[in-house]
C-alpha atoms as a PDB file:
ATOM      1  CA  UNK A   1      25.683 -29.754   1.632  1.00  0.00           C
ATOM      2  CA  UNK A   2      22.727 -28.830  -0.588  1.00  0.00           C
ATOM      3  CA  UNK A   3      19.382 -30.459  -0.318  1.00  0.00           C
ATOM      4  CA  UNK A   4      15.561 -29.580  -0.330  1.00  0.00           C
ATOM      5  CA  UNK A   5      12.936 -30.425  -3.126  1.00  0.00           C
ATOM      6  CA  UNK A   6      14.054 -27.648  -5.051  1.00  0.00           C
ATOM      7  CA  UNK A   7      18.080 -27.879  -4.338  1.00  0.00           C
ATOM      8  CA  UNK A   8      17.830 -24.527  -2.328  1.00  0.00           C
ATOM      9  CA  UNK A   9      18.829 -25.284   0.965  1.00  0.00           C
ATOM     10  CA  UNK A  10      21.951 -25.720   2.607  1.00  0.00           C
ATOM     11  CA  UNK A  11      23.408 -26.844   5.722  1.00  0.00           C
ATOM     12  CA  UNK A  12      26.423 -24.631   7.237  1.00  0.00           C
ATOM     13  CA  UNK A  13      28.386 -24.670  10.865  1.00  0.00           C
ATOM     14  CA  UNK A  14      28.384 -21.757  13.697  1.00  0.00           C
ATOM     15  CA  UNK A  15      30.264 -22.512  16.255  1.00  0.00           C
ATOM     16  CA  UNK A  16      30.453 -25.979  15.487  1.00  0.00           C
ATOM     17  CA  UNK A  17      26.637 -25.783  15.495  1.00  0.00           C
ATOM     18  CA  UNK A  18      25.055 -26.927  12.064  1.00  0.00           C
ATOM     19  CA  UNK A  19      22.542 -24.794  10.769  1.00  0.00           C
ATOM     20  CA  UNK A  20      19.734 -24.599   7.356  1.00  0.00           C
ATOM     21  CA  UNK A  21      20.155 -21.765   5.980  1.00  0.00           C
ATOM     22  CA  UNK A  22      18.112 -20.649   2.287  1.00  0.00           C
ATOM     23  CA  UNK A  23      20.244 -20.603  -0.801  1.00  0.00           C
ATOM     24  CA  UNK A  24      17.741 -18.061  -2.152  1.00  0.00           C
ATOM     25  CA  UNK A  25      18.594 -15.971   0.514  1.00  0.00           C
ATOM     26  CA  UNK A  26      21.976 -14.812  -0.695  1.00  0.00           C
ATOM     27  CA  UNK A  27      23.800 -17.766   0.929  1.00  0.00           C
ATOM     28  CA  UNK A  28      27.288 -18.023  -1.013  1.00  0.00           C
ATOM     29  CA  UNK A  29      27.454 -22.015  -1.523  1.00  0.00           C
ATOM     30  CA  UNK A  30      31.398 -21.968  -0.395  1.00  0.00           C
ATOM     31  CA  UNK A  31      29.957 -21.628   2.728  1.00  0.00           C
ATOM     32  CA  UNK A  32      28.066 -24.814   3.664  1.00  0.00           C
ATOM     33  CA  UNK A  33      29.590 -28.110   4.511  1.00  0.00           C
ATOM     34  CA  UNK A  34      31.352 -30.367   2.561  1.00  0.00           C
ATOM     35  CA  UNK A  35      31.408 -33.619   3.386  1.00  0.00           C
ATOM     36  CA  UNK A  36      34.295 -35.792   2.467  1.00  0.00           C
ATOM     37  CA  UNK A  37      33.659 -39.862   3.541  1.00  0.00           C
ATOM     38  CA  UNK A  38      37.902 -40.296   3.026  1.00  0.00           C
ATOM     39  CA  UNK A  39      38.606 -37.894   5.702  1.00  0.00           C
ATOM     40  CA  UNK A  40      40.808 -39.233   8.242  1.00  0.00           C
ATOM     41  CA  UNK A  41      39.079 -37.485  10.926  1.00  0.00           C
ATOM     42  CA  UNK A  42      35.553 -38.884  11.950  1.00  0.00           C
ATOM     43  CA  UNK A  43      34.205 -35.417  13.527  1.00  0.00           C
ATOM     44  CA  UNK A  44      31.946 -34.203  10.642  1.00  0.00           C
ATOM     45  CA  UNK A  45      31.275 -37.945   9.778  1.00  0.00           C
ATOM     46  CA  UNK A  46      29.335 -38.250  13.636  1.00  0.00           C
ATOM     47  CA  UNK A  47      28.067 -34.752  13.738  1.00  0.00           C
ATOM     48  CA  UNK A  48      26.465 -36.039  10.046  1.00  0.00           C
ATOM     49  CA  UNK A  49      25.222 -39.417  12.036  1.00  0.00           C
ATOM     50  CA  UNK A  50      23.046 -37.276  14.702  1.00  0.00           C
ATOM     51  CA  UNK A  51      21.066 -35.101  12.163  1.00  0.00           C
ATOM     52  CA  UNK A  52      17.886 -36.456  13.042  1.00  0.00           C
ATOM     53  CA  UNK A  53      14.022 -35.611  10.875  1.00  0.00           C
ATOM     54  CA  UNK A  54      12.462 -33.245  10.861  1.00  0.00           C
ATOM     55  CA  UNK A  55      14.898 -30.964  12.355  1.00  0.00           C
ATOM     56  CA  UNK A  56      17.877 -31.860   9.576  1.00  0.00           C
ATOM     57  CA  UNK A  57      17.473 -34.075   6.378  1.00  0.00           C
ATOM     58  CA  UNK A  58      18.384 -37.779   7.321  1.00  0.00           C
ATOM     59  CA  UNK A  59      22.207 -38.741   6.135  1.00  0.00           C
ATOM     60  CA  UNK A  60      21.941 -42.124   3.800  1.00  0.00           C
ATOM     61  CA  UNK A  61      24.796 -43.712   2.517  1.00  0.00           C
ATOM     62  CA  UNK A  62      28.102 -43.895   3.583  1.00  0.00           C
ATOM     63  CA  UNK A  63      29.203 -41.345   5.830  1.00  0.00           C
ATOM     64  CA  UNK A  64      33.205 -42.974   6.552  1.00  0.00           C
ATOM     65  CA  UNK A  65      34.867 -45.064   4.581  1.00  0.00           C
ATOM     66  CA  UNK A  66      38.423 -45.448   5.664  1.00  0.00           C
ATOM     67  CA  UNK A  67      41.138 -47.805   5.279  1.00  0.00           C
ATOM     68  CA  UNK A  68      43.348 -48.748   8.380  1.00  0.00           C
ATOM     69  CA  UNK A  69      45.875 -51.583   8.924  1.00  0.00           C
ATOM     70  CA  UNK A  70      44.075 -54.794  10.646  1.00  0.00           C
ATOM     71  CA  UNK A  71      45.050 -55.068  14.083  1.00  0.00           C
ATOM     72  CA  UNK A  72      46.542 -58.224  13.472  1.00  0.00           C
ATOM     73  CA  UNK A  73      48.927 -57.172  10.805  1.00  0.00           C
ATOM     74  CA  UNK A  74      50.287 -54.058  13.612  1.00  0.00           C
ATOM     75  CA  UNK A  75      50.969 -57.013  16.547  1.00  0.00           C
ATOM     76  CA  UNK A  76      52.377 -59.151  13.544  1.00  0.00           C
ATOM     77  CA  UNK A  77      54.779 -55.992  12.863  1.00  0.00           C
ATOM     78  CA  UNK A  78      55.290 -55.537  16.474  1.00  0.00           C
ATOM     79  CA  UNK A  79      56.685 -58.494  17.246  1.00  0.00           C
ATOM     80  CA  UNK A  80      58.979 -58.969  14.558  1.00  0.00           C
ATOM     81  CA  UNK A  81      60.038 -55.426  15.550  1.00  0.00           C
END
């Protein structure tokens, strides 16, 4: 994750503890976060929903977007199971 007027800041985890670092600082880019809105698992998706300003740059868009069968289509296959 990359961001900052001039594209030169980055966000990376410790610990599972995000943290700016400065690209100009030697900061290899294969180390920051990636963010992938398909991912089945929501973790990075709500640790993205809690950066707050000024401390973190504020998340827009869509952070999850995944597909799941409707509950009523799982009972409707449950009872004809």
């Amino acid at each position: 994750m990359v961001f900052g007027k001039d594209q030169n800041k980055g966000i990376r985890l410790r610990v599972l503890k995000p943290v700016i670092v400065n690209l100009d600082e030697g900061v290899n880019e294969k180390e920051l976060l990636t963010h992938d809105q398909f991912c089945e698992d929501s973790t990075l998706a709500n640790l993205l929903s809690g950066f707050d300003y000024p401390d973190f740059p504020m998340p827009m868009g869509i952070l999850r977007q995944v597909e799941y069968t409707p509950y009523e289509e799982k009972i409707e296959q449950q009872i004809k199971t």
